[in-house]
Protein backbone atom coordinates (compact mmCIF):
# COMPACT_ATOMS: atom_id res chain seq x y z
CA UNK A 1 273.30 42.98 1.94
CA UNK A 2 271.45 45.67 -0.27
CA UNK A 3 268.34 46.12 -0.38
CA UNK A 4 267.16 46.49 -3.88
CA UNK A 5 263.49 45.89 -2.75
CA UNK A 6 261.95 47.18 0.27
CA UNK A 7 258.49 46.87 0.70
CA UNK A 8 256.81 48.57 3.80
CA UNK A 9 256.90 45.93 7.02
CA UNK A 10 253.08 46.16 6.97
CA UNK A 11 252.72 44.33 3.91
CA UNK A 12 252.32 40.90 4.08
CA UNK A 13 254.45 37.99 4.97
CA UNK A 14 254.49 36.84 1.40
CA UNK A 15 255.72 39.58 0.32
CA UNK A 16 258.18 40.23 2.75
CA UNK A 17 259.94 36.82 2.39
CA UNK A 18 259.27 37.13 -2.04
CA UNK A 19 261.25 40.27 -1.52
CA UNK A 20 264.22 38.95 0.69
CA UNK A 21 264.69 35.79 -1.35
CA UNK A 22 264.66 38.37 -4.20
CA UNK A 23 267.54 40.24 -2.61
CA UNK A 24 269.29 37.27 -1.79
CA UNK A 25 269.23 35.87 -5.37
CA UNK A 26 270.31 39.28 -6.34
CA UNK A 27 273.61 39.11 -4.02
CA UNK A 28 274.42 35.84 -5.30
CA UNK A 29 274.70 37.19 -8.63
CA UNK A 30 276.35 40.25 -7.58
CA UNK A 31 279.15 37.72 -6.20
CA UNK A 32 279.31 35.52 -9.10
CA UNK A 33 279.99 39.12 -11.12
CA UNK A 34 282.51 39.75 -8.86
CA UNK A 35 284.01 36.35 -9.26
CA UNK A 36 284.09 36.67 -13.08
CA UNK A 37 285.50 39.96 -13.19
CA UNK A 38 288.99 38.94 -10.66
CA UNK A 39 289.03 35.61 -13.31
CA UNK A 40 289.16 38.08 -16.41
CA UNK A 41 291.20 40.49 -15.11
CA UNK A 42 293.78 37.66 -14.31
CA UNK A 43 293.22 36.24 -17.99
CA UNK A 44 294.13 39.24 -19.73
CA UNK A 45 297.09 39.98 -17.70
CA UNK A 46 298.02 36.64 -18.62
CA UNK A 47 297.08 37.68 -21.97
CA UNK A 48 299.25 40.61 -22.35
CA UNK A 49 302.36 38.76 -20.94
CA UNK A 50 301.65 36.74 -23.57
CA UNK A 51 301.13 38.65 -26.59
CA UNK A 52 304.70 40.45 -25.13
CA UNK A 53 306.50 37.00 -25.23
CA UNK A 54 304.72 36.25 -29.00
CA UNK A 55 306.38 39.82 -30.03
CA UNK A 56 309.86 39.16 -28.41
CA UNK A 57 310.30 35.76 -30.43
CA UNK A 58 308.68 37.15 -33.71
CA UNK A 59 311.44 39.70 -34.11
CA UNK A 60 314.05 37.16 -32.44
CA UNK A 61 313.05 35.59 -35.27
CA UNK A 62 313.33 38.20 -38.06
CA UNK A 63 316.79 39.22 -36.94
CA UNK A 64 317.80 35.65 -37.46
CA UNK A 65 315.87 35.28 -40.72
CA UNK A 66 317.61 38.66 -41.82
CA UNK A 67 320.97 37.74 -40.60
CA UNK A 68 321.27 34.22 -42.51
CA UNK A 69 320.10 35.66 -45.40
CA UNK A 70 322.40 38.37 -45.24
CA UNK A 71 325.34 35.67 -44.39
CA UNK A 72 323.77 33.05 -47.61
CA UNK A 73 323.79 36.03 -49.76
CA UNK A 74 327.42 37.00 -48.89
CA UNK A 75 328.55 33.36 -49.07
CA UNK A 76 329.52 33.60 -45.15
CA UNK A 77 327.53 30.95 -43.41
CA UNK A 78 330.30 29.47 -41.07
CA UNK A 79 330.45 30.01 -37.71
CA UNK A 80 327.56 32.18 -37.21
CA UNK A 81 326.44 33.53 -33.83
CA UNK A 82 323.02 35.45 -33.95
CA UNK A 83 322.16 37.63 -30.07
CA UNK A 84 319.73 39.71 -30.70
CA UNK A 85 320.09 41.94 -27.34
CA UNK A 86 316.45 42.57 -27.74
CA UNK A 87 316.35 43.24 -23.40
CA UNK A 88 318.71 42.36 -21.08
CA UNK A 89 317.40 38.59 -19.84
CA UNK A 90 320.59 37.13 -21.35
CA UNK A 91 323.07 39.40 -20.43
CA UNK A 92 324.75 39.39 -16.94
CA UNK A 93 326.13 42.90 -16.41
CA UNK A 94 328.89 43.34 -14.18
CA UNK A 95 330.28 45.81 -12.01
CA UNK A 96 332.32 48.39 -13.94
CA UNK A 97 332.07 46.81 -16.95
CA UNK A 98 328.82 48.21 -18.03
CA UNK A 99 326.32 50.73 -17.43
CA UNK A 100 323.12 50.20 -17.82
CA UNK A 101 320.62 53.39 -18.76
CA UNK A 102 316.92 52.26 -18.21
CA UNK A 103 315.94 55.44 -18.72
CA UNK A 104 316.50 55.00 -22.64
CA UNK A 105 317.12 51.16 -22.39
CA UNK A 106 320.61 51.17 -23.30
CA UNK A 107 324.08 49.50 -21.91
CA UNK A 108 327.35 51.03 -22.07
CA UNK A 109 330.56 49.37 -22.06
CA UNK A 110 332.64 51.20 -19.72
């Protein structure tokens, strides 16, 4: 407990206790701050995964838009397959058969 008002012990007893209820309402807060600050620290973590998904799709979603327009334009539209290879949660690599630099995010077919 801090004390953010001391008052000399000789004062009076009601200011001694004003002062410790004082400090007391003062720690409360300074644990409800604490509180909030873990909760919004969380929240824009949560945030940022987020706005990382949002990004992922929108250009998922450009390369697709691109691609069939491409394939309309060309009169091509049958059997299309659209994979994006955006990051590597769709792709199992296996052993020999690829290398995989993370250094510069790329995968090699070996």
């Amino acid at each position: 407990m801090k004390n953010r008002i001391s008052i000399d012990p000789s004062a009076p007893d009601s200011l001694l206790t004003g002062a410790k209820k004082i400090n007391e309402n003062f720690d409360q807060i300074d644990s409800k701050i604490e509180q909030f600050e873990t909760v919004a620290k969380s929240e824009i973590a949560h945030l940022h995964r987020r706005a990382d998904i949002n990004k992922k799709n929108i250009l998922e979603m450009a390369l697709e838009l691109e691609t069939v327009k491409g394939a309309v334009l060309n009169g091509l539209t049958s059997n299309i397959y659209i994979e994006s290879f955006i990051d590597l949660e769709d792709v199992n690599l296996l052993n020999g058969a690829t290398k995989h630099d993370s250094t510069n995010k790329k995968v090699y077919l070996a």
